[in-house]
Protein backbone atom coordinates (compact mmCIF):
# COMPACT_ATOMS: atom_id res chain seq x y z
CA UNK A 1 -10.35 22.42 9.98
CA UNK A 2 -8.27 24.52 12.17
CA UNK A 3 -7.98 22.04 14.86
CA UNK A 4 -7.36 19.69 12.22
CA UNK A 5 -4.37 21.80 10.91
CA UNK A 6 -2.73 22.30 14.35
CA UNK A 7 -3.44 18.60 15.22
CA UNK A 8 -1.08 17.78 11.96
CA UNK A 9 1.21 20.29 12.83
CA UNK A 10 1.89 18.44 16.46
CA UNK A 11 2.07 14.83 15.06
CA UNK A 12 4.99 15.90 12.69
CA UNK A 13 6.39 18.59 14.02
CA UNK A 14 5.53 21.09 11.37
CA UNK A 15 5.06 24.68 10.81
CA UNK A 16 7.39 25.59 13.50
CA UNK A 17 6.10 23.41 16.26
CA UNK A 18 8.13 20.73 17.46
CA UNK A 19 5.98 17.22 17.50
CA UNK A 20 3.95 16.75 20.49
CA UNK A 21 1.07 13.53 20.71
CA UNK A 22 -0.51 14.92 23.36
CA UNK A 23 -1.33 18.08 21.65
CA UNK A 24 -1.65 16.35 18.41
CA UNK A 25 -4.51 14.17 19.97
CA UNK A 26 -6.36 17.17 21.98
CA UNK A 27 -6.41 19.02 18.59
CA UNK A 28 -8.00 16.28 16.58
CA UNK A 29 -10.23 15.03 19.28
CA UNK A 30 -11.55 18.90 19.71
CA UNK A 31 -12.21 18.84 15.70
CA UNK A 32 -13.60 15.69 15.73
CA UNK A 33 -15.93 16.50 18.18
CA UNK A 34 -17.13 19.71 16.08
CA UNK A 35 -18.43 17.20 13.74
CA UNK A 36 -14.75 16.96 11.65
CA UNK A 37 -14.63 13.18 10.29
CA UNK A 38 -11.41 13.94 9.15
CA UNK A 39 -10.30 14.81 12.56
CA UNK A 40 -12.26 11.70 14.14
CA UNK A 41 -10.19 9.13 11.48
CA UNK A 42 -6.87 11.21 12.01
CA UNK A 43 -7.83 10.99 16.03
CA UNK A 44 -8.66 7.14 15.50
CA UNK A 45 -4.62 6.89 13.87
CA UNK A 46 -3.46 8.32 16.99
CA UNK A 47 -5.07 6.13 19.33
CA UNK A 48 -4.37 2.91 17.41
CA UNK A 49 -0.27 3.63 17.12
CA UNK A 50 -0.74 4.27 21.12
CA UNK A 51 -2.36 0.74 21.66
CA UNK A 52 -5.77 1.93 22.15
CA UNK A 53 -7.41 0.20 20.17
CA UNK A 54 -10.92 0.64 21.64
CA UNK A 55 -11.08 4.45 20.91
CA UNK A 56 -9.48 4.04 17.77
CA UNK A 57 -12.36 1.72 16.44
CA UNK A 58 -14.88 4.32 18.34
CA UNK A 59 -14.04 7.23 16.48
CA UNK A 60 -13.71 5.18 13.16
CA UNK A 61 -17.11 4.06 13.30
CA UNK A 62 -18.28 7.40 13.89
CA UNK A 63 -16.47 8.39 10.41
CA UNK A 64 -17.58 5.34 9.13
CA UNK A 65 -21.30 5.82 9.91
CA UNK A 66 -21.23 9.61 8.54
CA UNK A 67 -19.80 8.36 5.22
CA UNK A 68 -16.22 8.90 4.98
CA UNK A 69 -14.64 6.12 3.30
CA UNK A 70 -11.41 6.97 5.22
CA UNK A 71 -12.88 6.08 8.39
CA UNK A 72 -14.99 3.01 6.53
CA UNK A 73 -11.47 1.69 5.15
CA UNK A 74 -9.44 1.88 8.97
CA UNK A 75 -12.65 0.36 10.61
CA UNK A 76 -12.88 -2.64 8.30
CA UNK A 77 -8.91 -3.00 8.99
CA UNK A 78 -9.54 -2.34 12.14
CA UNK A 79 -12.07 -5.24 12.46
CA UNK A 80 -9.55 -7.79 10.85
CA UNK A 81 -6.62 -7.21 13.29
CA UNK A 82 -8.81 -7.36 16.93
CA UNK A 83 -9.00 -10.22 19.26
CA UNK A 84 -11.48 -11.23 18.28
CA UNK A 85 -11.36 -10.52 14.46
CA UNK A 86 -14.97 -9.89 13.11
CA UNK A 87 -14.33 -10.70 9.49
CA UNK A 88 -17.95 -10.49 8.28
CA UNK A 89 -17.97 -6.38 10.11
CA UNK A 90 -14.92 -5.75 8.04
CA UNK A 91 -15.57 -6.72 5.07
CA UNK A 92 -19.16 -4.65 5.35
CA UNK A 93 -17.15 -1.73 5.64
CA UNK A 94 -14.29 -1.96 2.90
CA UNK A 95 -17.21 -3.16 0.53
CA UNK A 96 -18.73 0.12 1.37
CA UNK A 97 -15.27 2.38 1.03
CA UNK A 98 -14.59 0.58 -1.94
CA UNK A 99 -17.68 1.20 -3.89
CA UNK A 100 -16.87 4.88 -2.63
CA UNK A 101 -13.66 4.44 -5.24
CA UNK A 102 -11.02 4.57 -1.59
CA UNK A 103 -7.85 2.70 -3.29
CA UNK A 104 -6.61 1.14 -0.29
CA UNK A 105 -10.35 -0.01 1.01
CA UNK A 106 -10.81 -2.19 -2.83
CA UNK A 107 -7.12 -3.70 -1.88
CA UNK A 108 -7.80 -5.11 0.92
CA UNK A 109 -11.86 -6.39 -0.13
CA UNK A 110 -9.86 -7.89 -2.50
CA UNK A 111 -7.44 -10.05 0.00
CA UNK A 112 -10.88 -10.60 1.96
CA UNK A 113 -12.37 -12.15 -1.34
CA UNK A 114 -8.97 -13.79 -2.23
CA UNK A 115 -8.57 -15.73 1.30
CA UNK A 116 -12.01 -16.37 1.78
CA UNK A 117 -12.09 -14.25 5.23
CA UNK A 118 -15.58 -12.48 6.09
CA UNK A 119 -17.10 -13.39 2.65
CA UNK A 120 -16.53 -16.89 0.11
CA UNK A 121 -13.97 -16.72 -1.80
CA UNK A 122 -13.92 -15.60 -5.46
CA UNK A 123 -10.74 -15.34 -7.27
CA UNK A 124 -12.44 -13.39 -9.78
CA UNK A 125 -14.24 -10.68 -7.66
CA UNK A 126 -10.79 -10.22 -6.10
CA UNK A 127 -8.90 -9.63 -8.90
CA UNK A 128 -11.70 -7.39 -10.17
CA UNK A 129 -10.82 -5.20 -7.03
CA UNK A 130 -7.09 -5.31 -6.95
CA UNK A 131 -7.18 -4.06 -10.64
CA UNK A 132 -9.25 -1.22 -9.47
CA UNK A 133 -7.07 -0.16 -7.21
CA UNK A 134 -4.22 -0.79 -9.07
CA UNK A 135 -5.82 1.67 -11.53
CA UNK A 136 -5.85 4.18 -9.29
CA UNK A 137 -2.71 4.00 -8.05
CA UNK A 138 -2.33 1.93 -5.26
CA UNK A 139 1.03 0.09 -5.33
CA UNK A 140 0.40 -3.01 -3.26
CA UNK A 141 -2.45 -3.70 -6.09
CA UNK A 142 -0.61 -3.02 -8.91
CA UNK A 143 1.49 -6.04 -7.50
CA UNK A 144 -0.88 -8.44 -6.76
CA UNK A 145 -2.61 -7.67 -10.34
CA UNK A 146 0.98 -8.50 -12.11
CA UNK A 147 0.80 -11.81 -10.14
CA UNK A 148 -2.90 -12.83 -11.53
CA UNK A 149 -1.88 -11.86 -14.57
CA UNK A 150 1.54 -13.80 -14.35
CA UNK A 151 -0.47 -17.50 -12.85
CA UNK A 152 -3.95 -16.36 -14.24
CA UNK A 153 -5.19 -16.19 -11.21
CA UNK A 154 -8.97 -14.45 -11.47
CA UNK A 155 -7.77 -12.98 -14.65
CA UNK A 156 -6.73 -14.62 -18.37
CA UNK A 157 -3.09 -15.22 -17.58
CA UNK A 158 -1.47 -13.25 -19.63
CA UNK A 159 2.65 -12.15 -20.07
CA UNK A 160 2.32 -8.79 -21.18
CA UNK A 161 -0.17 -7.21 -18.86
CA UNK A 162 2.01 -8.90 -16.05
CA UNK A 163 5.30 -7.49 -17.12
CA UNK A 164 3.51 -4.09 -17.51
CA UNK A 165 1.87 -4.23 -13.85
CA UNK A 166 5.10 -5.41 -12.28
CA UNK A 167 6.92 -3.02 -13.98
CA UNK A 168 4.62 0.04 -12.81
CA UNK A 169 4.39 -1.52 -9.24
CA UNK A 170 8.87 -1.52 -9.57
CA UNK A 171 8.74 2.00 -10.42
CA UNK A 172 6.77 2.82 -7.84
CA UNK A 173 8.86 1.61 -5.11
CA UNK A 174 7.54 -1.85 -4.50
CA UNK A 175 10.60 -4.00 -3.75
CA UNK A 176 8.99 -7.41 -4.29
CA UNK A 177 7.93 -5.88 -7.85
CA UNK A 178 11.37 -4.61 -8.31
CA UNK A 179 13.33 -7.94 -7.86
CA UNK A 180 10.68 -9.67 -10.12
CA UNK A 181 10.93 -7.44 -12.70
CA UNK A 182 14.17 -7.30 -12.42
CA UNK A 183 14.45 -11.26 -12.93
CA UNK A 184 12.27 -11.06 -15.86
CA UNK A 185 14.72 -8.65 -17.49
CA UNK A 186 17.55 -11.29 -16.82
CA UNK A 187 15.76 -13.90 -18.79
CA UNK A 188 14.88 -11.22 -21.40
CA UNK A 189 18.75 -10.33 -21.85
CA UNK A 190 18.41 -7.27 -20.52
CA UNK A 191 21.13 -7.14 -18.08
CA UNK A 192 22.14 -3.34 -17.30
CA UNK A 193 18.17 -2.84 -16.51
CA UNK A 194 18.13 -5.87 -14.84
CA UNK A 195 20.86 -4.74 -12.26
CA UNK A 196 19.54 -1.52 -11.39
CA UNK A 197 15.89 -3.11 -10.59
CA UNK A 198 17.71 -6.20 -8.48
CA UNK A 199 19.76 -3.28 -6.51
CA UNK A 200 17.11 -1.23 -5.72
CA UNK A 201 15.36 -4.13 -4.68
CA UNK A 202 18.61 -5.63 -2.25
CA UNK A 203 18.57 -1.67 -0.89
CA UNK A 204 15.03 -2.18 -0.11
CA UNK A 205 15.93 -5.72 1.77
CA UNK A 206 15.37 -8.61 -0.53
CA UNK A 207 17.89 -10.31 0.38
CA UNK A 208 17.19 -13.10 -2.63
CA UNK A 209 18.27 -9.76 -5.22
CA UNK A 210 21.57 -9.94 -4.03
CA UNK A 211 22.59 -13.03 -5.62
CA UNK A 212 21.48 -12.50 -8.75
CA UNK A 213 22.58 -9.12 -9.34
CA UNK A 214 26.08 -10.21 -8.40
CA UNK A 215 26.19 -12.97 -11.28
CA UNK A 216 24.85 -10.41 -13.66
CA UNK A 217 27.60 -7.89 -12.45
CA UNK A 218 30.31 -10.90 -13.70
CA UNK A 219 28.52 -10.55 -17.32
CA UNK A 220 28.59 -6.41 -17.53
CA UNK A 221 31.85 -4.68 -18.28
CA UNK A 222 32.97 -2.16 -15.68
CA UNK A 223 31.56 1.32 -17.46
CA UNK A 224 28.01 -0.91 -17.73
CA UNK A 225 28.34 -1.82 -14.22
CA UNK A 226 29.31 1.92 -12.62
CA UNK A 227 26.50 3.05 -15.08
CA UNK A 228 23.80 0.85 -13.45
CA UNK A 229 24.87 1.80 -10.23
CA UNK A 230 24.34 5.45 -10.80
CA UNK A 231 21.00 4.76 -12.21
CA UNK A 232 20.66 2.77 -9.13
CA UNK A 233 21.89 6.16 -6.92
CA UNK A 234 19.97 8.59 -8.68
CA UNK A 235 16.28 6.67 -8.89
CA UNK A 236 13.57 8.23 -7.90
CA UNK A 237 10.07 6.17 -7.11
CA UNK A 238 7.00 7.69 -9.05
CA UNK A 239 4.13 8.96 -7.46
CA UNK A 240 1.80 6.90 -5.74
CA UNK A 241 -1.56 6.55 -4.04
CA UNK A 242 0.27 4.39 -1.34
């Protein structure tokens, strides 16, 4: 845990160390080889944002294969983005983190099940998965379940649960989430709300936000309009598994 610590430290320049890779990598490479899974995953990080992927997926599978859904999740990802991709590998492995409850791990089993890659498709299965994580907080899911709910798409289509996921997935920073919520509020009449979700999405770069908010911006008087915009400059995303 100590090399662990200090091999954080170096990464982002914390604790009154200035950010070094090198070190960073010795540090975690000396935990992981005292048995430290988190250290072997956090190791694996390293090597992957250097471009060596080969060691990455080495010391993932040694996470993986002790049980740490961390290390399960990165391998199966891991397994997707090679040359050559070994779908069937990954999908083992995020089947195995996300049975383990890893958020991030039940995403992307579901966008395996979803697109058919590694395993048949099954709209349902995949929705099944995306709502799990979506219950436990990851944003990217909370998304995707908004859109099944919106097209019924593995789930009973259905207005209310998708205004409710698209709304949590806006809150918490998604920017796709916030210009589609903040459409929905147009067509609901809600303009002021709809502004500050459509400008917090153009900050974010959807471009398509832009438009729209302007047009509303003609319909607001100019108190409604400064108010959104300080709404818009004081937001804060909510907390997130992402």
């Amino acid at each position: 845990m100590l090399f662990l610590k200090w091999g954080k430290r170096f990464k982002h320049g914390r604790g009154g160390v200035k950010a070094n890779v090198d070190k960073a990598l010795d540090s975690f490479l000396k935990g992981a080889a005292l048995g430290s899974t988190l250290a072997m995953v956090d190791a694996g990080l390293l090597y992957w944002e250097l471009g060596n992927q080969d060691e990455a997926i080495v010391l993932y599978l040694k996470a993986a294969e002790l049980g740490d859904p961390s290390g399960q999740c990165n391998l199966g990802i891991s397994y997707l983005q090679v040359e050559p991709a070994k779908p069937e590998e990954s999908v083992k492995w995020l089947s195995r983190a996300s049975i383990a409850s890893h958020v991030r791990a039940q995403y992307q089993l579901g966008l395996c099940l979803r697109n058919g890659r590694g395993i048949g498709r099954n709209l349902q299965e995949a929705a099944r998965w995306y709502l799990k994580a979506a219950m436990g907080g990851y944003v990217r899911a909370m998304y995707n379940v908004a859109i099944c709910y919106s097209v019924g798409e593995g789930l009973t289509r259905s207005h209310r649960q998708a205004k409710k996921w698209m709304k949590r997935a806006a809150d918490r920073g998604h920017s796709k989430a916030q210009f589609e919520h903040g459409l929905g509020l147009f067509s609901e009449g809600e303009l002021l709300k709809a502004v500050v979700y459509l400008e917090l999405a153009t900050r974010a770069g959807e471009t398509e936000a832009l438009h729209v908010k302007n047009v509303i911006l003609q319909l607001l008087t100019a108190p409604s309009r400064d108010h959104a915009m300080y709404l818009a400059d004081n937001w804060r995303a909510l907390p997130s598994t992402q």
